[in-house]
N, C-alpha and C. Protein backbone atom coordinates (compact mmCIF):
# COMPACT_ATOMS: atom_id res chain seq x y z
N UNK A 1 8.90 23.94 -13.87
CA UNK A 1 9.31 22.59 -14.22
C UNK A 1 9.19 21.73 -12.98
N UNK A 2 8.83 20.84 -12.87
CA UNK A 2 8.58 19.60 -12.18
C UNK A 2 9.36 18.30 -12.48
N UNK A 3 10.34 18.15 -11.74
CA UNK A 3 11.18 17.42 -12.53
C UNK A 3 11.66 17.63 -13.70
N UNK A 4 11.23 16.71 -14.51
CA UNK A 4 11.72 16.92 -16.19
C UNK A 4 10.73 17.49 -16.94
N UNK A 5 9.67 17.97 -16.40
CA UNK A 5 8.02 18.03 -17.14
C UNK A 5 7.86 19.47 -16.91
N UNK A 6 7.70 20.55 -18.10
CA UNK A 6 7.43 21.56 -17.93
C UNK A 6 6.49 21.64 -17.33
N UNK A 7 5.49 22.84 -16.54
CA UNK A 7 4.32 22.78 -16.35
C UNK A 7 3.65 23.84 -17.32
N UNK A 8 2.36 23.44 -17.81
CA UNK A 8 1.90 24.72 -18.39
C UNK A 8 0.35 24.57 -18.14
N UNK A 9 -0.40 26.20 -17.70
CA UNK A 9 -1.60 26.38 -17.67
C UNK A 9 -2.27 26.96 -19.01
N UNK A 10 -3.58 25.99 -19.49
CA UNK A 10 -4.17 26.85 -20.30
C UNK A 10 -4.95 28.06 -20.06
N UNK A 11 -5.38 28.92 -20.69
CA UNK A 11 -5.61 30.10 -20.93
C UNK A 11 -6.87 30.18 -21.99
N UNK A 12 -7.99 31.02 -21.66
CA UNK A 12 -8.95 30.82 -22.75
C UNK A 12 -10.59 30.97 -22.80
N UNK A 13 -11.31 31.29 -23.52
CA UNK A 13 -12.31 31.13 -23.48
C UNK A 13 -13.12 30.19 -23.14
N UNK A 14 -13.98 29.88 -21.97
CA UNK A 14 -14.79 28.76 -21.75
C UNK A 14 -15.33 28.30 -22.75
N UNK A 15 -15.61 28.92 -23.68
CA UNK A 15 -16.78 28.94 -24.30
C UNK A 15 -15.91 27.99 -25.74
N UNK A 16 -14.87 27.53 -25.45
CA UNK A 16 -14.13 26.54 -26.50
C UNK A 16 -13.78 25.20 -25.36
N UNK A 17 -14.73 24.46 -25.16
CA UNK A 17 -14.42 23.51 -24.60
C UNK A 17 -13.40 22.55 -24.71
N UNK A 18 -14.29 22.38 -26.26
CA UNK A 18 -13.16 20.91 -27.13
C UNK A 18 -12.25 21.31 -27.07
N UNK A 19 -11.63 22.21 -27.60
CA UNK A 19 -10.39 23.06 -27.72
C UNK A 19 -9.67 22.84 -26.58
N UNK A 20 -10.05 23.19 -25.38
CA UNK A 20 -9.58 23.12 -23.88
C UNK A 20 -9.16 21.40 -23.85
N UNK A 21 -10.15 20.71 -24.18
CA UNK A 21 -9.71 19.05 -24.00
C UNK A 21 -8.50 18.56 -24.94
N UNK A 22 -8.76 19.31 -26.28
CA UNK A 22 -7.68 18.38 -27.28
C UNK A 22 -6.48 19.33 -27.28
N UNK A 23 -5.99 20.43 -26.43
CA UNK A 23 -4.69 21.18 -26.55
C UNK A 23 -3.96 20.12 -24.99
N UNK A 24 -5.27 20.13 -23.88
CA UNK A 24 -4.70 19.65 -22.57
C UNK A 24 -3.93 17.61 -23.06
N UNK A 25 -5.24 17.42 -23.96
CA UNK A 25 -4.39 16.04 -24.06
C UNK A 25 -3.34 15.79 -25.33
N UNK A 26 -2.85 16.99 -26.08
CA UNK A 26 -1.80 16.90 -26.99
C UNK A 26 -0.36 17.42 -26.48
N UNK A 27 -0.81 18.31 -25.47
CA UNK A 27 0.64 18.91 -24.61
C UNK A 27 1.06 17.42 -23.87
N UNK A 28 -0.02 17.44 -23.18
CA UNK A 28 0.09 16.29 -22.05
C UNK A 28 1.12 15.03 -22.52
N UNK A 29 0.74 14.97 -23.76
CA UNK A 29 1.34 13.74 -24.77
C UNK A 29 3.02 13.81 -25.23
N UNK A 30 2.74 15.75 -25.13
CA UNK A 30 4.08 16.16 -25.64
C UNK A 30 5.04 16.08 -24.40
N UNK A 31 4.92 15.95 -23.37
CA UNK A 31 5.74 15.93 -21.89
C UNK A 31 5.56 16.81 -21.45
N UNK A 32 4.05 17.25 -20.87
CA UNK A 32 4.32 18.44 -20.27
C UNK A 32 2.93 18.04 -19.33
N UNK A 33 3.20 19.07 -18.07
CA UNK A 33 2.19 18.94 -17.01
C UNK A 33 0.84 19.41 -17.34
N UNK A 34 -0.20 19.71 -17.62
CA UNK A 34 -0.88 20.24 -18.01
C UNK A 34 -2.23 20.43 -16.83
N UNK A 35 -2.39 22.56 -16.54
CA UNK A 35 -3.35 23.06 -15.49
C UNK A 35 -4.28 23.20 -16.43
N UNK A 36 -5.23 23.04 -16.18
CA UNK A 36 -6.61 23.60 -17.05
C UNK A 36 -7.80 24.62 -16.12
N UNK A 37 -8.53 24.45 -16.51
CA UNK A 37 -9.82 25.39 -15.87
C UNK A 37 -10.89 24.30 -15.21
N UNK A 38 -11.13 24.56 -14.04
CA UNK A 38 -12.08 23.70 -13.64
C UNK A 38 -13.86 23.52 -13.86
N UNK A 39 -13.70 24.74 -14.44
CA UNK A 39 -15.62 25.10 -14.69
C UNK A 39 -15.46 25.81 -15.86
N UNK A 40 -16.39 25.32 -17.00
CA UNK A 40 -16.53 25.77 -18.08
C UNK A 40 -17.95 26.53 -18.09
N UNK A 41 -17.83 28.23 -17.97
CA UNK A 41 -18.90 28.76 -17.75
C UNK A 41 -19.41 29.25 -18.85
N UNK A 42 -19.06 29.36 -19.72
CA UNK A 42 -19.49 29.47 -20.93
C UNK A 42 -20.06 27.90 -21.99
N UNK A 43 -19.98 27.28 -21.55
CA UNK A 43 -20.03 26.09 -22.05
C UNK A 43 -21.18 24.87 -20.69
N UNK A 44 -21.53 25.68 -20.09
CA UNK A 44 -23.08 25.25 -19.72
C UNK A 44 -22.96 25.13 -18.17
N UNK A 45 -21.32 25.60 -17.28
CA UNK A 45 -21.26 24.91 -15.88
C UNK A 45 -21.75 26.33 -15.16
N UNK A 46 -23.08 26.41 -14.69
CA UNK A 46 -23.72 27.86 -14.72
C UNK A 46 -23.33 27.69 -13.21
N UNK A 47 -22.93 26.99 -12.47
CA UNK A 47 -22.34 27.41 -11.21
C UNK A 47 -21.27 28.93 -11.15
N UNK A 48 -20.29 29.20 -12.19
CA UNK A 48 -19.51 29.92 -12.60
C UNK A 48 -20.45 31.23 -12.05
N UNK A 49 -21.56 31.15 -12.67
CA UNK A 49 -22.06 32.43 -12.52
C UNK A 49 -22.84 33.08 -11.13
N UNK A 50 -22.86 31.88 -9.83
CA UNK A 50 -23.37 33.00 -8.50
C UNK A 50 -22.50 33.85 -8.00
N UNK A 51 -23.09 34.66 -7.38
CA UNK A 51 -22.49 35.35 -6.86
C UNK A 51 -20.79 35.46 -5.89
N UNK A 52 -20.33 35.75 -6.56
CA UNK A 52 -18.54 35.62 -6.14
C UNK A 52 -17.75 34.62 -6.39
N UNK A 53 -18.37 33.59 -7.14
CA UNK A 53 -17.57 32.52 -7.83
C UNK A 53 -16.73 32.71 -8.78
N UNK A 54 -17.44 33.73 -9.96
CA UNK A 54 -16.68 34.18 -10.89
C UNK A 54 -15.04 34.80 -10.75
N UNK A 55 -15.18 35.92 -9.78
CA UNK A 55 -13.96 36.63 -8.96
C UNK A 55 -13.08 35.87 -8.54
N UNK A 56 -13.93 34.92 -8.00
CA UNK A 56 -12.56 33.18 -7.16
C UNK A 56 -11.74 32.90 -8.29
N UNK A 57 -12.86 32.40 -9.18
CA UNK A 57 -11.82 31.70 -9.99
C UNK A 57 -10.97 32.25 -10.62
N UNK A 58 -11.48 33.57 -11.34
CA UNK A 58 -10.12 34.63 -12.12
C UNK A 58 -9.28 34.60 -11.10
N UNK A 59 -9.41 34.89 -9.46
CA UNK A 59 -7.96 34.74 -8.86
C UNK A 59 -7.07 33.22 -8.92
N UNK A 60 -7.98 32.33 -8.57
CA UNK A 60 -7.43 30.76 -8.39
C UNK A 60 -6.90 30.57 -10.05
N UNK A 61 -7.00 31.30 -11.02
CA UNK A 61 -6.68 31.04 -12.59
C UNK A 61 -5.44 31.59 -12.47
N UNK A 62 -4.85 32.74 -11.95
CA UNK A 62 -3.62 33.54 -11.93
C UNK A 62 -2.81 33.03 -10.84
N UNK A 63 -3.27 32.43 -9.49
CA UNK A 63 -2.22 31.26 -8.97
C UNK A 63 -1.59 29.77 -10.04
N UNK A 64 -3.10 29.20 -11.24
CA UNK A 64 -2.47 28.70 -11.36
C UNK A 64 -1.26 28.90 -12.62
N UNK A 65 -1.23 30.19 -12.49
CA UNK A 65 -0.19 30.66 -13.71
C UNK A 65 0.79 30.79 -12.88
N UNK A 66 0.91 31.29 -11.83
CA UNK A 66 1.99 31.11 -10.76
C UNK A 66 2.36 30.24 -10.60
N UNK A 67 1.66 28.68 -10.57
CA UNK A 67 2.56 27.65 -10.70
C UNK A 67 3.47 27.06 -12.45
N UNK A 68 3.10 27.37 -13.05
CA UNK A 68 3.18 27.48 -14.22
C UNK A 68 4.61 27.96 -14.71
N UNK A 69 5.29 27.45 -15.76
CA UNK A 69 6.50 28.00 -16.61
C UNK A 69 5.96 28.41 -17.49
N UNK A 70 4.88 28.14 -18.14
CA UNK A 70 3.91 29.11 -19.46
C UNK A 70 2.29 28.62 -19.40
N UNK A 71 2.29 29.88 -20.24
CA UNK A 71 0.51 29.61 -20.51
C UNK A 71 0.48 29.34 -22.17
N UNK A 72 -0.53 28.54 -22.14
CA UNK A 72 -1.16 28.08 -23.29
C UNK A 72 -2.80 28.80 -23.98
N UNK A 73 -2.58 29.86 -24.97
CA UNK A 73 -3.74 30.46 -25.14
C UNK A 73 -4.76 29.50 -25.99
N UNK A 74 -5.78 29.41 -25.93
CA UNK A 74 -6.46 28.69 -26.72
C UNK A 74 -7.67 29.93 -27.21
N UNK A 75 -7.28 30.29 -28.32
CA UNK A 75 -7.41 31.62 -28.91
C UNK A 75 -8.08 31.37 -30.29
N UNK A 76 -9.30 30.72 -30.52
CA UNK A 76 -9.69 29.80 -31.59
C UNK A 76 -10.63 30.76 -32.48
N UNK A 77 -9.90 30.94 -33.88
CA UNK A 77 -10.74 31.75 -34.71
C UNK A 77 -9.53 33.06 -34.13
N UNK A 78 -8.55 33.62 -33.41
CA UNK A 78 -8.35 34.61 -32.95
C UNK A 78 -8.36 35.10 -31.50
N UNK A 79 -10.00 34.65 -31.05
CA UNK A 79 -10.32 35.21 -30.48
C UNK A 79 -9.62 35.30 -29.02
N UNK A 80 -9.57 36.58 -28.40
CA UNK A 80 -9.12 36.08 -27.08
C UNK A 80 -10.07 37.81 -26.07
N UNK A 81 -11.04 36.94 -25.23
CA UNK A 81 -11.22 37.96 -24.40
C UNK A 81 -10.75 38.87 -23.26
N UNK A 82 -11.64 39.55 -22.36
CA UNK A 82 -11.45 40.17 -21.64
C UNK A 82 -10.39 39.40 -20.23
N UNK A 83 -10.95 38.34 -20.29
CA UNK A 83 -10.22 37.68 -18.89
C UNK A 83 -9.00 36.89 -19.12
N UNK A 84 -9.03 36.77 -20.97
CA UNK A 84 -7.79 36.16 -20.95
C UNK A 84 -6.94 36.93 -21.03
N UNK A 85 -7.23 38.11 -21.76
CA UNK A 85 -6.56 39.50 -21.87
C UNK A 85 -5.68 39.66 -20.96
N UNK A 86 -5.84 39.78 -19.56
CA UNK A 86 -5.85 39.74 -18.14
C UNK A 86 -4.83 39.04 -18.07
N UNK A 87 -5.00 37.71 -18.42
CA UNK A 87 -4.00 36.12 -17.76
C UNK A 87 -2.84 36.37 -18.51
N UNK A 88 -2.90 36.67 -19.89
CA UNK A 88 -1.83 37.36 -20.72
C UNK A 88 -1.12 38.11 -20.10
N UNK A 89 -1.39 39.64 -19.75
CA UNK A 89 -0.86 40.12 -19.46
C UNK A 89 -0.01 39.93 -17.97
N UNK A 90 -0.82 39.30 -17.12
CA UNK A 90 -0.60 38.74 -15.92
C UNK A 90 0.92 37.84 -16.08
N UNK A 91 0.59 36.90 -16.82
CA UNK A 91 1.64 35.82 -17.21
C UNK A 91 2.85 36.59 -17.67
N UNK A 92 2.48 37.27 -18.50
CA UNK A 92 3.76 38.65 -19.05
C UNK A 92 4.76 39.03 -17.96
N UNK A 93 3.73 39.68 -17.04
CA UNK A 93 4.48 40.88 -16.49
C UNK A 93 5.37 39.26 -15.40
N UNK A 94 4.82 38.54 -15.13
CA UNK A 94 5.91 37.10 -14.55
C UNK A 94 6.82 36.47 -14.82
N UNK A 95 7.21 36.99 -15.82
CA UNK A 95 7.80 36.08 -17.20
C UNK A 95 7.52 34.94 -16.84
N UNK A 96 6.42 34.66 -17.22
CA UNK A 96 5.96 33.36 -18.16
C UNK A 96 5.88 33.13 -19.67
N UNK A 97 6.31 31.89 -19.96
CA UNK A 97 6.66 31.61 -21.38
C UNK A 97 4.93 31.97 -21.94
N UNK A 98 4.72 32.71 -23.26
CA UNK A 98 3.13 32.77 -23.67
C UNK A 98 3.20 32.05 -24.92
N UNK A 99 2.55 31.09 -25.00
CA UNK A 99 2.14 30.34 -26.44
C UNK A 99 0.77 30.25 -26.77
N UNK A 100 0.34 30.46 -28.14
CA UNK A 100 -0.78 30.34 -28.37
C UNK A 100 -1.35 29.17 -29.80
N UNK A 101 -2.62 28.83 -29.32
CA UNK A 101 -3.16 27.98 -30.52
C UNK A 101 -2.71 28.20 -31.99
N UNK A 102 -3.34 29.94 -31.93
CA UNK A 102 -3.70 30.08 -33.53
C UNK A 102 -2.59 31.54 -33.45
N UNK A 103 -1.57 31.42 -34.59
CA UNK A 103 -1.12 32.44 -34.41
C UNK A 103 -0.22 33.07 -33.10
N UNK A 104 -0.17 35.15 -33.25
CA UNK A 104 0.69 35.48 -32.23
C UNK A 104 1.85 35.11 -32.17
């Protein structure tokens, strides 16, 4: 919490962009701080993919769950992969609050 403003990081497949934009600006609306992802590598920002960028960011993604009172899954159709798998459980074992899009 930040003042009066929860903070929360999303969580999620790159590869759901929109999704990423219209959860960050409906929380945002709802009073809350909102972390997102800075490179959508699934969704065309192919920087994601040289060599050791990928690794950065899964770590710089779990600091920003460390700053975080919860994560926000954006889990569309279900789905939730390998790295969110990860942030989940990550966020878990922190107690961080876990909320998700669809379901759970």
């Amino acid at each position: 919490m930040v003042g009066k403003y929860p903070v929360i990081t999303l969580c999620g497949s790159t590869r759901f962009k929109e999704a990423f934009f219209e959860a960050q600006k409906r929380l945002t609306l709802e009073g809350n701080i909102v972390i997102s992802v800075g490179l959508f590598g699934h969704s065309g920002d192919d920087e994601v993919w040289t060599e050791g960028t990928k690794a950065m960011l899964d770590d710089m993604h779990k600091r920003k769950i460390d700053m975080a009172d919860a994560i926000y899954v954006i889990n569309v159709g279900g789905y939730i992969g390998e790295s969110t798998r990860s942030e989940i459980e990550y966020a878990s074992r922190h107690g961080k609050e876990i909320r998700y899009l669809e379901g759970n």
